[in-house]
Protein backbone atom coordinates (compact mmCIF):
# COMPACT_ATOMS: atom_id res chain seq x y z
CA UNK A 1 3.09 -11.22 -28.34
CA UNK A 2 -0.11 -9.86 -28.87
CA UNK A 3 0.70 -6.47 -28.01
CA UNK A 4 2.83 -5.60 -31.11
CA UNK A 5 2.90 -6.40 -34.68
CA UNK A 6 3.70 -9.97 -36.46
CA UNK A 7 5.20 -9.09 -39.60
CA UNK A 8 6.53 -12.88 -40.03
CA UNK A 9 3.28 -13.98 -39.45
CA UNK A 10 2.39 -17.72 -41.72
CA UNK A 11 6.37 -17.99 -42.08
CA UNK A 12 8.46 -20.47 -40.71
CA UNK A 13 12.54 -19.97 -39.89
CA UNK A 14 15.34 -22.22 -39.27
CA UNK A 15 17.57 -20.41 -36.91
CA UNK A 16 21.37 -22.79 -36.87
CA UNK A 17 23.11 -22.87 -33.37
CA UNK A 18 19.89 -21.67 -31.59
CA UNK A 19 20.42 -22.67 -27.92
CA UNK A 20 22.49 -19.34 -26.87
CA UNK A 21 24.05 -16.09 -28.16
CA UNK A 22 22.88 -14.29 -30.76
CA UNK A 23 20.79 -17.65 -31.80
CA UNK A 24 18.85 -17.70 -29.27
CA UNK A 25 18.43 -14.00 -29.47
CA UNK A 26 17.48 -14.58 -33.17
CA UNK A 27 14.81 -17.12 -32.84
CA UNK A 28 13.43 -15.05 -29.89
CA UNK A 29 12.76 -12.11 -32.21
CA UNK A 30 12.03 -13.83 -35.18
CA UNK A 31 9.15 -15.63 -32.78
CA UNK A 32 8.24 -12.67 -31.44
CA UNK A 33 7.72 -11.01 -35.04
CA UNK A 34 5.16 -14.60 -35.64
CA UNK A 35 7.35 -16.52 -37.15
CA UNK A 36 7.09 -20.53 -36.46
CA UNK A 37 10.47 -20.75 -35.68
CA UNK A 38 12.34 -23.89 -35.97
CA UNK A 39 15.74 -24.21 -33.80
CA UNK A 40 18.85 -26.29 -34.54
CA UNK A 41 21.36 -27.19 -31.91
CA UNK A 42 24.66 -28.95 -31.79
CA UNK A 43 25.68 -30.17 -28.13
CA UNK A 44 23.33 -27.89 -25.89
CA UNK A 45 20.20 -29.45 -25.92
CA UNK A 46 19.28 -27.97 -22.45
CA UNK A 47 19.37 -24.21 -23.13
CA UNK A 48 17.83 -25.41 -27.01
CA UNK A 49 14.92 -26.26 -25.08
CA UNK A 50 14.75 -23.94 -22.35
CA UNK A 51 15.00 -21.13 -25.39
CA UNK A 52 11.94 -22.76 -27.29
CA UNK A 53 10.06 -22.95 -24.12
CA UNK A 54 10.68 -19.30 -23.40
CA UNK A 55 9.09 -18.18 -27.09
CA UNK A 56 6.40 -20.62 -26.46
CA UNK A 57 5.58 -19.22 -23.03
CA UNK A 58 5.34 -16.04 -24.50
CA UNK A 59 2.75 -16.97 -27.05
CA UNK A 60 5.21 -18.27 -30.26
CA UNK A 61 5.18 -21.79 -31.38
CA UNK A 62 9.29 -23.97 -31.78
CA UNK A 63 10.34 -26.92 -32.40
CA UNK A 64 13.76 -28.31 -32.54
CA UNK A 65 16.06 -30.20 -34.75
CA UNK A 66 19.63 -32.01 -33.79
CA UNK A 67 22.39 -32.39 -35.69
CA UNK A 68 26.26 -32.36 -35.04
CA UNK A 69 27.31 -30.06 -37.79
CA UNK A 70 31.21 -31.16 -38.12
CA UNK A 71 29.82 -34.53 -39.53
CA UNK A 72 29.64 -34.75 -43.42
CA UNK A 73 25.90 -35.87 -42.91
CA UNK A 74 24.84 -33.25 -41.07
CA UNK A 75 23.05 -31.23 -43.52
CA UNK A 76 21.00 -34.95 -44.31
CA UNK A 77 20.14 -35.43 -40.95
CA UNK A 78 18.90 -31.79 -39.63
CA UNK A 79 16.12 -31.55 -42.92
CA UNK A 80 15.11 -35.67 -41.86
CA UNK A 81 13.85 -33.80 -38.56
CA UNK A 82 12.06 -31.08 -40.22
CA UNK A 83 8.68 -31.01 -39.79
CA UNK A 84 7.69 -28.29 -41.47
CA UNK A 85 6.85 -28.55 -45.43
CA UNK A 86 9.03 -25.13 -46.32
CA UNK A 87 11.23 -22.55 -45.00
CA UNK A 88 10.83 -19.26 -45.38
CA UNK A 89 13.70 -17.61 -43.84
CA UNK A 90 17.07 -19.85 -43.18
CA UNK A 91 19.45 -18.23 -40.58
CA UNK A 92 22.71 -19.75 -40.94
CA UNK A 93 24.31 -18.69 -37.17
CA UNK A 94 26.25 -21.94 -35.83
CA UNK A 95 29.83 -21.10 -36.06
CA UNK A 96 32.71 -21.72 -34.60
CA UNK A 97 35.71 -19.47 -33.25
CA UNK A 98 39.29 -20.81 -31.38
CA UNK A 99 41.84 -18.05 -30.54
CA UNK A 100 44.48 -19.66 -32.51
CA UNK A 101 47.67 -17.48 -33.60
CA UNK A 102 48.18 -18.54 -37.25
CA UNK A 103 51.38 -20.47 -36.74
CA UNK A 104 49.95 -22.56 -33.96
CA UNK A 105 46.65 -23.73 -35.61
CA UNK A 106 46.74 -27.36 -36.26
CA UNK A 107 44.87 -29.70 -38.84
CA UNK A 108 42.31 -30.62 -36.29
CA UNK A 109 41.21 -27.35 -35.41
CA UNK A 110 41.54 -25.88 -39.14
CA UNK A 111 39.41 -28.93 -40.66
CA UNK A 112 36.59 -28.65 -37.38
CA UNK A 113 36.62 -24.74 -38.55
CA UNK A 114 36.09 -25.69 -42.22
CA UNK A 115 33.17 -28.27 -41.29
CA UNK A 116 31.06 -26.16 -39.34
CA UNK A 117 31.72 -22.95 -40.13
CA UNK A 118 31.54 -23.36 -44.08
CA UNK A 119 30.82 -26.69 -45.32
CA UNK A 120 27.86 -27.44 -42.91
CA UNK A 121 26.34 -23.54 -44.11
CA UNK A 122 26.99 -24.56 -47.91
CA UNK A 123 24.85 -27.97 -47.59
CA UNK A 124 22.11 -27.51 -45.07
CA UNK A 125 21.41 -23.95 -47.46
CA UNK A 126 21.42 -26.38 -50.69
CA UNK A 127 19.17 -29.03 -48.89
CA UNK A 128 16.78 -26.26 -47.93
CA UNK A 129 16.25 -24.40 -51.14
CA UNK A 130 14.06 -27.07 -52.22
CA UNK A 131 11.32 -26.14 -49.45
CA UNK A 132 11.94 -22.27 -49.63
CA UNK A 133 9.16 -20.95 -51.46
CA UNK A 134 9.91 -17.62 -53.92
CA UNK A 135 10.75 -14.66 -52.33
CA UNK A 136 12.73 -16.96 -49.25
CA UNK A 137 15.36 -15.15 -46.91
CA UNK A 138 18.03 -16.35 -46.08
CA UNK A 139 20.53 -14.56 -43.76
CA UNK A 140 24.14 -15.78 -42.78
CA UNK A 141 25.95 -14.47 -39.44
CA UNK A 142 29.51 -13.57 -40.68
CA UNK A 143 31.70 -11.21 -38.98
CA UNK A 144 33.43 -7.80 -39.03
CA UNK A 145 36.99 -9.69 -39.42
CA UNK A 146 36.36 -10.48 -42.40
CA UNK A 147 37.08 -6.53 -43.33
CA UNK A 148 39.44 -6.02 -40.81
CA UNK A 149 42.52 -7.29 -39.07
CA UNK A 150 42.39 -8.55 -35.40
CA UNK A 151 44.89 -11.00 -34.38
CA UNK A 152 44.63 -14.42 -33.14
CA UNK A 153 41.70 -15.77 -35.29
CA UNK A 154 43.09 -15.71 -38.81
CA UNK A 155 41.64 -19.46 -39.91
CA UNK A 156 38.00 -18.10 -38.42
CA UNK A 157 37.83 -15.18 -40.07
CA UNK A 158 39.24 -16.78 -43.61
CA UNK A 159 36.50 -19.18 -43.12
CA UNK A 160 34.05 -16.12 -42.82
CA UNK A 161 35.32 -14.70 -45.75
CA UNK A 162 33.82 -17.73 -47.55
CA UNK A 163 30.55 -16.94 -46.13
CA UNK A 164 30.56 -13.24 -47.54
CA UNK A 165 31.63 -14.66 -51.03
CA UNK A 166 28.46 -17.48 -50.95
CA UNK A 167 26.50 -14.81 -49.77
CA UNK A 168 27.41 -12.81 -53.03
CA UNK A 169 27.41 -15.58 -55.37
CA UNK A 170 23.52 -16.91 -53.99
CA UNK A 171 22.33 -13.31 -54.36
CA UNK A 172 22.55 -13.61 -57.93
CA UNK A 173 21.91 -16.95 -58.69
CA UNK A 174 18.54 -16.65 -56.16
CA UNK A 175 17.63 -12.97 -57.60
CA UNK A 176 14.99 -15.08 -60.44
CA UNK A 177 13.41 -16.50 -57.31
CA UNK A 178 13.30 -13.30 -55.65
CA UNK A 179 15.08 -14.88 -52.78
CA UNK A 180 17.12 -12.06 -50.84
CA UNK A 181 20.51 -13.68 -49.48
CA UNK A 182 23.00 -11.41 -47.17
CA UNK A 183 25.02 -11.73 -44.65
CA UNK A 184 25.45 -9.74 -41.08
CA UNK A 185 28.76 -8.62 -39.63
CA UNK A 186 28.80 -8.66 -35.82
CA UNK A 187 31.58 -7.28 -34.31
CA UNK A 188 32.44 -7.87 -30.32
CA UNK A 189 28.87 -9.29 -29.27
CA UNK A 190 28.15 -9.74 -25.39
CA UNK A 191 28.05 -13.88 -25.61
CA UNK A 192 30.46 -16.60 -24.45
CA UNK A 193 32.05 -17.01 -27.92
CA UNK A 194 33.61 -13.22 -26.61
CA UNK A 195 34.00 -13.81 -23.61
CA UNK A 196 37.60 -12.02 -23.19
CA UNK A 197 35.48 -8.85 -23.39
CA UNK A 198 35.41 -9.63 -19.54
CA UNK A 199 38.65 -10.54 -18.84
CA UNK A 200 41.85 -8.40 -17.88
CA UNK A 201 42.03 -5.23 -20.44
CA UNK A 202 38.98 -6.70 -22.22
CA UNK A 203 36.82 -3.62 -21.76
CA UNK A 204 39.60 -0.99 -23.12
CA UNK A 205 40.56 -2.83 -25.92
CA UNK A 206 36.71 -2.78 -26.99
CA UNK A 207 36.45 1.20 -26.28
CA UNK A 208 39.76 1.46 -28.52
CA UNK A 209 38.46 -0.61 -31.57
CA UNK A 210 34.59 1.03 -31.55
CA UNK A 211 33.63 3.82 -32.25
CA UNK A 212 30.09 3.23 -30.13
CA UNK A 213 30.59 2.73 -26.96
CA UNK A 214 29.22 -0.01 -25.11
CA UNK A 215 29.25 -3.79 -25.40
CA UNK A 216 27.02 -4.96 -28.38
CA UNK A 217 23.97 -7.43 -27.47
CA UNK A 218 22.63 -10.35 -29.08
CA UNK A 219 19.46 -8.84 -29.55
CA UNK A 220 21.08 -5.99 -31.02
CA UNK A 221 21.98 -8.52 -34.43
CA UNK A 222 19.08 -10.34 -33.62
CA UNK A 223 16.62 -7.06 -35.13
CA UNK A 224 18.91 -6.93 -38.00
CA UNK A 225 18.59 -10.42 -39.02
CA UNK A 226 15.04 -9.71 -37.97
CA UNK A 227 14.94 -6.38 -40.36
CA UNK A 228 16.24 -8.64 -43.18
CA UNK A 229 13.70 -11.51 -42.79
CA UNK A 230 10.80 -9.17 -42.78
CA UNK A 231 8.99 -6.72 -45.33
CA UNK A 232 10.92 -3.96 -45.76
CA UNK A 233 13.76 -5.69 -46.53
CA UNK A 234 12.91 -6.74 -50.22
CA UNK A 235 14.82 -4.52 -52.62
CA UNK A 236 18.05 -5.42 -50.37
CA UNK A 237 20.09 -8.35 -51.18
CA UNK A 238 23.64 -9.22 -51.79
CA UNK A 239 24.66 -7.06 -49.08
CA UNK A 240 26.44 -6.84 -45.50
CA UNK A 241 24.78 -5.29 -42.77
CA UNK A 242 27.21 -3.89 -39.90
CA UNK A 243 26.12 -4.34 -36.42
CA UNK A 244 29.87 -3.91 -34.79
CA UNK A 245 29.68 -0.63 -33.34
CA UNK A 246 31.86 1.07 -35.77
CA UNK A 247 34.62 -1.77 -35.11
CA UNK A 248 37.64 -0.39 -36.93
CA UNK A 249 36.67 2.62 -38.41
């Protein structure tokens, strides 16, 4: 790490659903740019630590915090674990995403959806405002289906939707605290919440939908979250950054 720039250096981010994908990916950069980064997991406390021990072997400093965000507590028990006094730059990631046609999504699945994928986001963000000093980041992982159609995921991407509407809503009620809040739209990202990008057909049905060919890469969302959290990102809030590829177009 020595051998390029730290522009997070003296900050400290909480990176949600660390321990793979393009959360892992995140807190790798973000360390990498000196942040103290701190990483939550859910269930995969192996590749949690395995990820922190990577950025620390590299020169970074991690910790890690545990916390099962479908519970109602969740947000209450992932800031007990903090050690750090404040946040600087909150990276809501952890999501969820079942293929489920619209007619076959059950109660279960639509009310695990709802837990993690918006209220868990809306609670931990309100618990950590408290410890994000002026001028905070904070950065939500949404999706490109929010904006456009793709069948088989319509509960995931409404819950999405929520996220780009918070997103708004916090830009402007943050703005007096000069706390930047937006929101990232990956499209078809190279991690095992896509995995049917590998599967039978998977491959042409990505070169039909992008217009960049190519399979996207976490650490390809992972320096735009990482663009957002740093300095030249502070006249920019409110907003959704595309990293799909030109999904759609």
């Amino acid at each position: 790490m020595t051998t390029r720039s730290a522009p997070l250096a003296g900050t400290t981010a909480l990176v949600t659903g660390a321990s793979r994908g393009i959360g892992a990916a995140t807190a790798r950069r973000l360390a990498a740019d000196g942040a103290h980064v701190v990483l939550h997991y859910g269930e995969g406390r192996a590749e949690a630590h395995a990820v922190a021990e990577e950025i620390r072997a590299a020169g970074g400093t991690a910790d890690l915090v545990q916390a099962d965000l479908a519970q109602p507590d969740a947000a209450d028990r992932l800031l007990a674990q903090l050690a750090a006094p404040r946040i600087d730059i909150l990276v809501n990631n952890a999501g969820v995403a079942p293929f489920a046609a619209f007619a076959d999504t059950d109660t279960a699945t639509f009310d695990r959806l709802a837990a993690i994928n918006m209220r868990s986001l809306f609670f931990i963000t309100q618990r950590i405002l408290p410890r994000m000093p002026d001028g905070g980041r904070i950065i939500n992982i949404s999706t490109r289906v929010t904006q456009t159609a793709f069948v088989g995921i319509a509960a995931y991407a409404a819950t999405k939707g929520f996220v780009d509407t918070l997103t708004l809503q916090l830009a402007a009620e943050l703005g007096p605290r000069r706390i930047t809040v937006n929101a990232v739209h990956p499209g078809a990202i190279d991690t095992r919440m896509s995995a049917w990008i590998h599967g039978p057909g998977g491959a042409d049905t990505l070169a039909q939908m992008q217009a960049l060919p190519g399979i996207g890469q976490p650490a390809q969302v992972a320096a735009t979250v990482a663009y957002l959290a740093g300095p030249d990102a502070t006249w920019t809030t409110g907003a959704i950054l595309d990293v799909s590829g030109g999904t759609k177009l």
